[in-house]
Protein backbone atom coordinates (compact mmCIF):
# COMPACT_ATOMS: atom_id res chain seq x y z
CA UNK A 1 0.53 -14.13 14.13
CA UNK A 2 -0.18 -14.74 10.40
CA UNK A 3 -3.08 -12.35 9.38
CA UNK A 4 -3.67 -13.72 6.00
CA UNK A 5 -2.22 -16.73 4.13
CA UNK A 6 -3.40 -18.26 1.13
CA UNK A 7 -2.08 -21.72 -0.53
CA UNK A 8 -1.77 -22.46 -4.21
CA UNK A 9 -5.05 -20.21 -4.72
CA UNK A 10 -6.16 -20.10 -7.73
CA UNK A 11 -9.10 -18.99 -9.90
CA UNK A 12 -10.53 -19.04 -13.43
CA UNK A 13 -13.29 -17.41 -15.48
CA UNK A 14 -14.20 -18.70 -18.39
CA UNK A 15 -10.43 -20.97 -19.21
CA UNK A 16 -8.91 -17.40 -18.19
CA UNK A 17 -6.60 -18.05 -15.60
CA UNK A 18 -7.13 -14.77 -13.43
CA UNK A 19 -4.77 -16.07 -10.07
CA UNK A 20 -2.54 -19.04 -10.43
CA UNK A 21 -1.53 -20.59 -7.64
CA UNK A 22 -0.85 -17.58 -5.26
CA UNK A 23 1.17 -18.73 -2.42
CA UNK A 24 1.48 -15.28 0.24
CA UNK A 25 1.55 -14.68 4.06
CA UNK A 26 0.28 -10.71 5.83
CA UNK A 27 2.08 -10.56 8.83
CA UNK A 28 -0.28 -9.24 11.81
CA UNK A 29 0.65 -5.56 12.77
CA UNK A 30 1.96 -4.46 9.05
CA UNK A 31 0.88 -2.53 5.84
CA UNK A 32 1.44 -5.27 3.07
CA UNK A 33 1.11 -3.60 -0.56
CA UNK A 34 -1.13 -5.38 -2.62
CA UNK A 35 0.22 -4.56 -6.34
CA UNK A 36 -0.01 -5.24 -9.95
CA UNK A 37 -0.94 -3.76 -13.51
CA UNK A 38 -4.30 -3.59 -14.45
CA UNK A 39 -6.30 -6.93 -14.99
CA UNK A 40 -3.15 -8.80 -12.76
CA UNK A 41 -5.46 -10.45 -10.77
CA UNK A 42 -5.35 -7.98 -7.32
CA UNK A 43 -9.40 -7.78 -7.13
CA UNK A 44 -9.87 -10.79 -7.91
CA UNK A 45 -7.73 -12.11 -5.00
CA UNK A 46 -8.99 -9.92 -2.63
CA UNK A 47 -12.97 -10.84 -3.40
CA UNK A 48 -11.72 -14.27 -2.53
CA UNK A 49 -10.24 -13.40 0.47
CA UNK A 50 -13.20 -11.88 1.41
CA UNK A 51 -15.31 -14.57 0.26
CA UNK A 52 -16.92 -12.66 -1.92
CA UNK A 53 -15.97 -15.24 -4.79
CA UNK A 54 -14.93 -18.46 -4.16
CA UNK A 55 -11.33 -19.92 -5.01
CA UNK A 56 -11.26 -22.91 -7.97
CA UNK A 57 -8.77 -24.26 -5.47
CA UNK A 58 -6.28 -23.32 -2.44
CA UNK A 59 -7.27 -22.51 0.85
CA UNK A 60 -7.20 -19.02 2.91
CA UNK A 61 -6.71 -18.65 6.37
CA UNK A 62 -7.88 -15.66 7.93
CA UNK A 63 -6.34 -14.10 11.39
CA UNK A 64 -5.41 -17.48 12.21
CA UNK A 65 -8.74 -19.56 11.00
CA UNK A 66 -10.62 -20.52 7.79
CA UNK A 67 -12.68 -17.84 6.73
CA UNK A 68 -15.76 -17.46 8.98
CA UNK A 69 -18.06 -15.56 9.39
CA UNK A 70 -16.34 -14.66 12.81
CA UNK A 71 -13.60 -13.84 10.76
CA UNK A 72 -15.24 -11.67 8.49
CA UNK A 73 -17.05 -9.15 11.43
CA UNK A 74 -12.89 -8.52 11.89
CA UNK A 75 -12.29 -7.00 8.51
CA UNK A 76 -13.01 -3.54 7.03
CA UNK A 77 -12.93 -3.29 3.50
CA UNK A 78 -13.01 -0.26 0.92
CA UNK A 79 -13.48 -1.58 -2.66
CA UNK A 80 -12.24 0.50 -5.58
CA UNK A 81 -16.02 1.14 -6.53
CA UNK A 82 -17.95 3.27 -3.78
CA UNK A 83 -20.68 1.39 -2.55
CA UNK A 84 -22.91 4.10 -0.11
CA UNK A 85 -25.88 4.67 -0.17
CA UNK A 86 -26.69 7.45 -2.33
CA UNK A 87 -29.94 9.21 -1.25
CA UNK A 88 -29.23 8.50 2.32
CA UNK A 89 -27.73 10.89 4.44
CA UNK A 90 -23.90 10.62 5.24
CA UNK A 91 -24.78 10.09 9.63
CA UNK A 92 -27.49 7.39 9.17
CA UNK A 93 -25.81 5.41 6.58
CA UNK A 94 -22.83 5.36 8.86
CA UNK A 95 -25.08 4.30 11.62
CA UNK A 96 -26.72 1.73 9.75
CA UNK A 97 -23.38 0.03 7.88
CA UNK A 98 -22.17 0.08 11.67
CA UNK A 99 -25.14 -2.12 12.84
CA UNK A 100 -24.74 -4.38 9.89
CA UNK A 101 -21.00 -4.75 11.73
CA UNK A 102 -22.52 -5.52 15.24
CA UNK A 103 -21.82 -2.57 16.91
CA UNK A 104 -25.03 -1.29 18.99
CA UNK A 105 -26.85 1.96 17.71
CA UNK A 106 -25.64 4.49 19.93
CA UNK A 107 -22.02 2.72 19.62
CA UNK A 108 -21.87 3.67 15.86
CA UNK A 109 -23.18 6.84 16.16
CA UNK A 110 -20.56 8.35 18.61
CA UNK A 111 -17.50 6.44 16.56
CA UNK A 112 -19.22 7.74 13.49
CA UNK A 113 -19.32 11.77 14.85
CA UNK A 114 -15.72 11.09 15.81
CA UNK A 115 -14.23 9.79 12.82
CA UNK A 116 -16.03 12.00 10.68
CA UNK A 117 -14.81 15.57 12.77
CA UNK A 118 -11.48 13.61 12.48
CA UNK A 119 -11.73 13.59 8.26
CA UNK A 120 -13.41 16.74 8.49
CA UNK A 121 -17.29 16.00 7.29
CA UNK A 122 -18.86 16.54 10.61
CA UNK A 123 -20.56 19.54 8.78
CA UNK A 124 -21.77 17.57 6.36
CA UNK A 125 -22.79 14.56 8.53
CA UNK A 126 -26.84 15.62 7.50
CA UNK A 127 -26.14 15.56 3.81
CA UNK A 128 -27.04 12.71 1.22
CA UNK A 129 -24.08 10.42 -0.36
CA UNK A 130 -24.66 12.24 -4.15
CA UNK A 131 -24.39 15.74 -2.22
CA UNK A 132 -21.01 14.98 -1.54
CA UNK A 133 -17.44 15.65 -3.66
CA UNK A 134 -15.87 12.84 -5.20
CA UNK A 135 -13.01 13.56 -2.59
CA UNK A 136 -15.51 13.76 0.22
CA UNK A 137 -17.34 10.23 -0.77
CA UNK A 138 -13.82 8.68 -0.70
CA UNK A 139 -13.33 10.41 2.66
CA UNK A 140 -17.09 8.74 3.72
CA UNK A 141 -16.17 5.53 2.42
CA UNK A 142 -12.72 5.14 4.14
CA UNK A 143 -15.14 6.15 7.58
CA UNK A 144 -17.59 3.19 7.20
CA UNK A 145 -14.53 1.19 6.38
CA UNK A 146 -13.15 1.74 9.80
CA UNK A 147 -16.35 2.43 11.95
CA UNK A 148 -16.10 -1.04 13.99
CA UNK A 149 -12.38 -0.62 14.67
CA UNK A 150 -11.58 -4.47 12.41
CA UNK A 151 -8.34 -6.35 13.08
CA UNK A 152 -7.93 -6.18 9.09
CA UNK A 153 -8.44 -3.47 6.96
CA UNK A 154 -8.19 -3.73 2.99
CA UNK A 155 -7.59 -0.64 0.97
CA UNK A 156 -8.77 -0.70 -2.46
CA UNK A 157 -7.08 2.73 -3.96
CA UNK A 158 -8.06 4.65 -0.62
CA UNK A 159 -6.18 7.81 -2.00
CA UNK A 160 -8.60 7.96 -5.52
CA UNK A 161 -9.88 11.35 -5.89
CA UNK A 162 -7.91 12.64 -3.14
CA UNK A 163 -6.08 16.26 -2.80
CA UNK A 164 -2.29 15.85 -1.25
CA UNK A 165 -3.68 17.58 1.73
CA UNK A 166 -6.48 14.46 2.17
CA UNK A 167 -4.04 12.07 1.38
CA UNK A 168 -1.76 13.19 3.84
CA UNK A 169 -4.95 12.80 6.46
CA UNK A 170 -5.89 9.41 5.14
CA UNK A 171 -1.93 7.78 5.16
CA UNK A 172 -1.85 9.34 8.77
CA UNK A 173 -4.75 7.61 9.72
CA UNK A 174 -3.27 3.72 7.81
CA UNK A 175 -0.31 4.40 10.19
CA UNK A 176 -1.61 5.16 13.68
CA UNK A 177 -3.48 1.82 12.56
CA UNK A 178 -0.65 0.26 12.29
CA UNK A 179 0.75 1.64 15.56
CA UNK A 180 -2.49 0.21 17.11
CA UNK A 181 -1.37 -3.30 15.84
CA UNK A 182 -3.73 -3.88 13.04
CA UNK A 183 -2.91 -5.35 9.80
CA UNK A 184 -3.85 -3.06 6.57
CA UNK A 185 -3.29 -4.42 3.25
CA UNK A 186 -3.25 -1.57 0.71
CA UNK A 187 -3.48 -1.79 -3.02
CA UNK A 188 -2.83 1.13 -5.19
CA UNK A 189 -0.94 2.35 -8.01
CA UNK A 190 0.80 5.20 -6.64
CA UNK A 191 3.73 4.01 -5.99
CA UNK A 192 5.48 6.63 -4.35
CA UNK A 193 2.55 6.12 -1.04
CA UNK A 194 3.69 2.26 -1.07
CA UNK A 195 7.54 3.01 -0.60
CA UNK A 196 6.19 5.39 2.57
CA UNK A 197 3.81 3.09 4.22
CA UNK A 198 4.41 -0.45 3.53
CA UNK A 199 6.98 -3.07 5.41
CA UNK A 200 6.42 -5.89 2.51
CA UNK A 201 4.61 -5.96 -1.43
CA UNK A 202 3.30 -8.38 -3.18
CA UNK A 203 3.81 -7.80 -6.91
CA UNK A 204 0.88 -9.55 -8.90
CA UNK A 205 1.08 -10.00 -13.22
CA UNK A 206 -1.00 -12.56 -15.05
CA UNK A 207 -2.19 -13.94 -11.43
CA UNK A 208 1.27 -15.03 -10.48
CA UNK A 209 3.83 -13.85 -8.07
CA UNK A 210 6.87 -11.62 -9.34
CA UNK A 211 7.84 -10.05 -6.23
CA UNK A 212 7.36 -10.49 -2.77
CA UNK A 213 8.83 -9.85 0.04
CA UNK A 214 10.52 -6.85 2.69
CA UNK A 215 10.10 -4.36 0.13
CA UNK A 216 13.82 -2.91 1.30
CA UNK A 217 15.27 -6.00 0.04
CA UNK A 218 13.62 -5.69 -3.33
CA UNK A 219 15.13 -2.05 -3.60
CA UNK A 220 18.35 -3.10 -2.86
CA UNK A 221 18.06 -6.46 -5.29
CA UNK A 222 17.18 -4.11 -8.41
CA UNK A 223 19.89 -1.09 -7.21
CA UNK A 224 22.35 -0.51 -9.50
CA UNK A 225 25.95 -0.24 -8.42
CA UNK A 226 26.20 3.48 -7.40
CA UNK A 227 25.55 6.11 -4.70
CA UNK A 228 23.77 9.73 -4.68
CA UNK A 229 25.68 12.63 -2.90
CA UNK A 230 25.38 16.44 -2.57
CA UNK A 231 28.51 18.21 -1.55
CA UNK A 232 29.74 22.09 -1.39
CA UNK A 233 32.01 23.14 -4.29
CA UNK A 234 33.48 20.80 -7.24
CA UNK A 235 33.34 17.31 -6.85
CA UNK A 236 36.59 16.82 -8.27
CA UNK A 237 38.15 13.38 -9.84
CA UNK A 238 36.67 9.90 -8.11
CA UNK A 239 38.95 6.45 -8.23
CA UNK A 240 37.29 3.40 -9.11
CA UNK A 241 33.97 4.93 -10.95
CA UNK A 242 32.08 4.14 -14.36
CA UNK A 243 30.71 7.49 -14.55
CA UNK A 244 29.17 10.71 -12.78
CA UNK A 245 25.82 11.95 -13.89
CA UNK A 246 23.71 14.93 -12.38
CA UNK A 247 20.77 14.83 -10.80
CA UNK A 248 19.64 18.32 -9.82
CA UNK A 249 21.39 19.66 -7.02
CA UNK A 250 22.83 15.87 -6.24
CA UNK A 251 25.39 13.47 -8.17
CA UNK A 252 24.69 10.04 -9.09
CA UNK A 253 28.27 7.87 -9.50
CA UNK A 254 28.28 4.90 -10.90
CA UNK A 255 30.98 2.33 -9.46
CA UNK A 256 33.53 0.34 -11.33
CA UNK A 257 33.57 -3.39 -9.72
CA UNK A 258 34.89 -3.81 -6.90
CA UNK A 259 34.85 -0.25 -5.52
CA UNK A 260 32.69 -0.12 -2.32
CA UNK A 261 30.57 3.25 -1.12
CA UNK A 262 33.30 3.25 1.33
CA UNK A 263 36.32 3.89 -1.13
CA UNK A 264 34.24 6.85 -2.72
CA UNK A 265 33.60 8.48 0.86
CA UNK A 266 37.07 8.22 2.03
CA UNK A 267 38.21 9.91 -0.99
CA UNK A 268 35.95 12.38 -0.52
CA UNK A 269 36.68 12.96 3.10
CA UNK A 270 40.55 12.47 2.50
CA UNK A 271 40.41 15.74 -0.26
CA UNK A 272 38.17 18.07 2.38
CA UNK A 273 35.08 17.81 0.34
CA UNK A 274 32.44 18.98 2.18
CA UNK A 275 29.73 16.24 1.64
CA UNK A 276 26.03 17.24 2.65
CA UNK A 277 24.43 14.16 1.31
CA UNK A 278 25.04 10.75 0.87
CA UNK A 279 23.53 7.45 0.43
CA UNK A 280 23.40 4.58 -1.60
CA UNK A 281 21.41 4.57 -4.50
CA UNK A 282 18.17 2.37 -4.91
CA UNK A 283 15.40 3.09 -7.88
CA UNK A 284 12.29 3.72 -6.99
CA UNK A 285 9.66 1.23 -6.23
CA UNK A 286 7.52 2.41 -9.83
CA UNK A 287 10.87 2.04 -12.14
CA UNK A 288 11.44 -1.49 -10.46
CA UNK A 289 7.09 -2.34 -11.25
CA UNK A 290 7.59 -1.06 -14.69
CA UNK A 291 10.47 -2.85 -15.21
CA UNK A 292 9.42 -6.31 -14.01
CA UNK A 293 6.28 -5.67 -15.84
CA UNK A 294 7.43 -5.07 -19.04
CA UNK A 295 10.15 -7.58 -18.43
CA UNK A 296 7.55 -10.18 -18.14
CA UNK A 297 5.22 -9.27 -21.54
């Protein structure tokens, strides 16, 4: 199943146009990356697919229907801005923002104790919202996100504020939900969490499409021609390369046209080099953003 599509959406403020005629499909069961520069047009789309603002034209479907309001009890969302209540404590607003969901009192309060021992506030489960860390609001907020167990989750910058040890808790928590067969669509900037966790990007800029698609595909489109390996003693003279650079303990080599991984291997393996490491080389996911960005300015 399709968990989100949109058609030619589009959307303006003031003659600015802030999505142009975004054309994208979520596959049900995935983590789809939600990306873009600043101002790209990424909140705006996802206020629309929340109905939060309404599309100048297009059309959305939602888990397989227009967006209802059936469709919307299905979705969790954590915007970029925290939105709890401040001078309530951390336990009832759960409990309340659970109701608002449909879930029954005593429902939300057991799923709330549970998910907050599992992100470690259950000690502060009687404290007010302001009493709380930055870290731990973003913790709190990622809860009431996920208290009535939606079909659809979508992850404004879950990981702002966030120590590595958190963020480790939160990304293990996005992919048992994933295991579970829900759909998450996460936007963030830190790049390095979407090359973990996501299947497929979208990649936003002036409310347009650059990329899109299996983001393994888009690695391999923007790889240069060359492979990383690690081996034991020199490396030694290699047929068929541009040129050999260092990259710590690893080598990066650069290959002429027409040599394949293959040729450099067997050489390799023909001389008794002991080779520990090696794989073809693909740039990062944040060199290939920048570089489409700036591409497009």
């Amino acid at each position: 199943m399709i968990a989100i599509e949109t058609r030619d959406l589009t959307k303006e403020f003031d003659g600015l146009v802030a999505v142009d005629g975004l054309d994208m499909q979520v596959h049900s069961g995935e983590i789809f990356g939600l990306l873009g520069p600043n101002g790209a047009g990424k909140t705006t789309t996802i206020r629309m697919l929340l109905d939060i603002i309404k599309p100048d034209r297009g059309t959305i479907r939602i888990l397989g229907e227009p967006l209802t309001e059936r469709a919307k009890e299905r979705i969790g969302y954590l915007p970029e801005e925290r939105g709890l209540y401040r001078n309530v404590r951390l336990l009832d607003c759960l409990i309340y923002l659970g109701e608002l969901k449909g879930m029954g009192r005593a429902r939300a309060r057991e799923r709330a104790l549970a998910l907050l021992e599992r992100v470690e506030l259950a000690d502060q489960a009687r404290s007010k919202i302001k009493e709380l860390s930055k870290g731990m609001q973003q913790k709190a907020q990622f809860v009431a996100t996920i208290l009535h167990d939606p079909e659809l989750v979508i992850l404004d910058e879950p990981f702002q504020g966030l120590d590595p040890i958190n963020i480790e808790l939160v990304k293990g928590m996005i992919q048992e939900m994933r295991e579970e067969g829900k759909t998450v669509v996460l936007s963030t900037h830190q790049m390095n969490l979407v090359e973990e966790l996501c299947n497929r990007i979208l990649l936003i800029n002036r409310g347009r499409a650059v990329l899109y698609g299996p983001l393994a595909e888009i690695k391999a489109r923007y790889a240069q021609h060359s492979v990383i390996l690690s081996c034991e003693g020199p490396l030694g003279e290699i047929v068929g390369t541009r040129r050999v650079e260092r990259r710590g303990s690893d080598y990066e080599v650069f290959l002429e046209d027409g040599t394949s991984p293959q040729d450099v291997l067997r050489q390799l393996v023909e001389r008794g080099v002991p080779v520990t490491r090696f794989e073809v080389a693909t740039p990062p996911l944040e060199e290939i953003f920048i570089a489409v960005v700036e591409g497009e300015r």
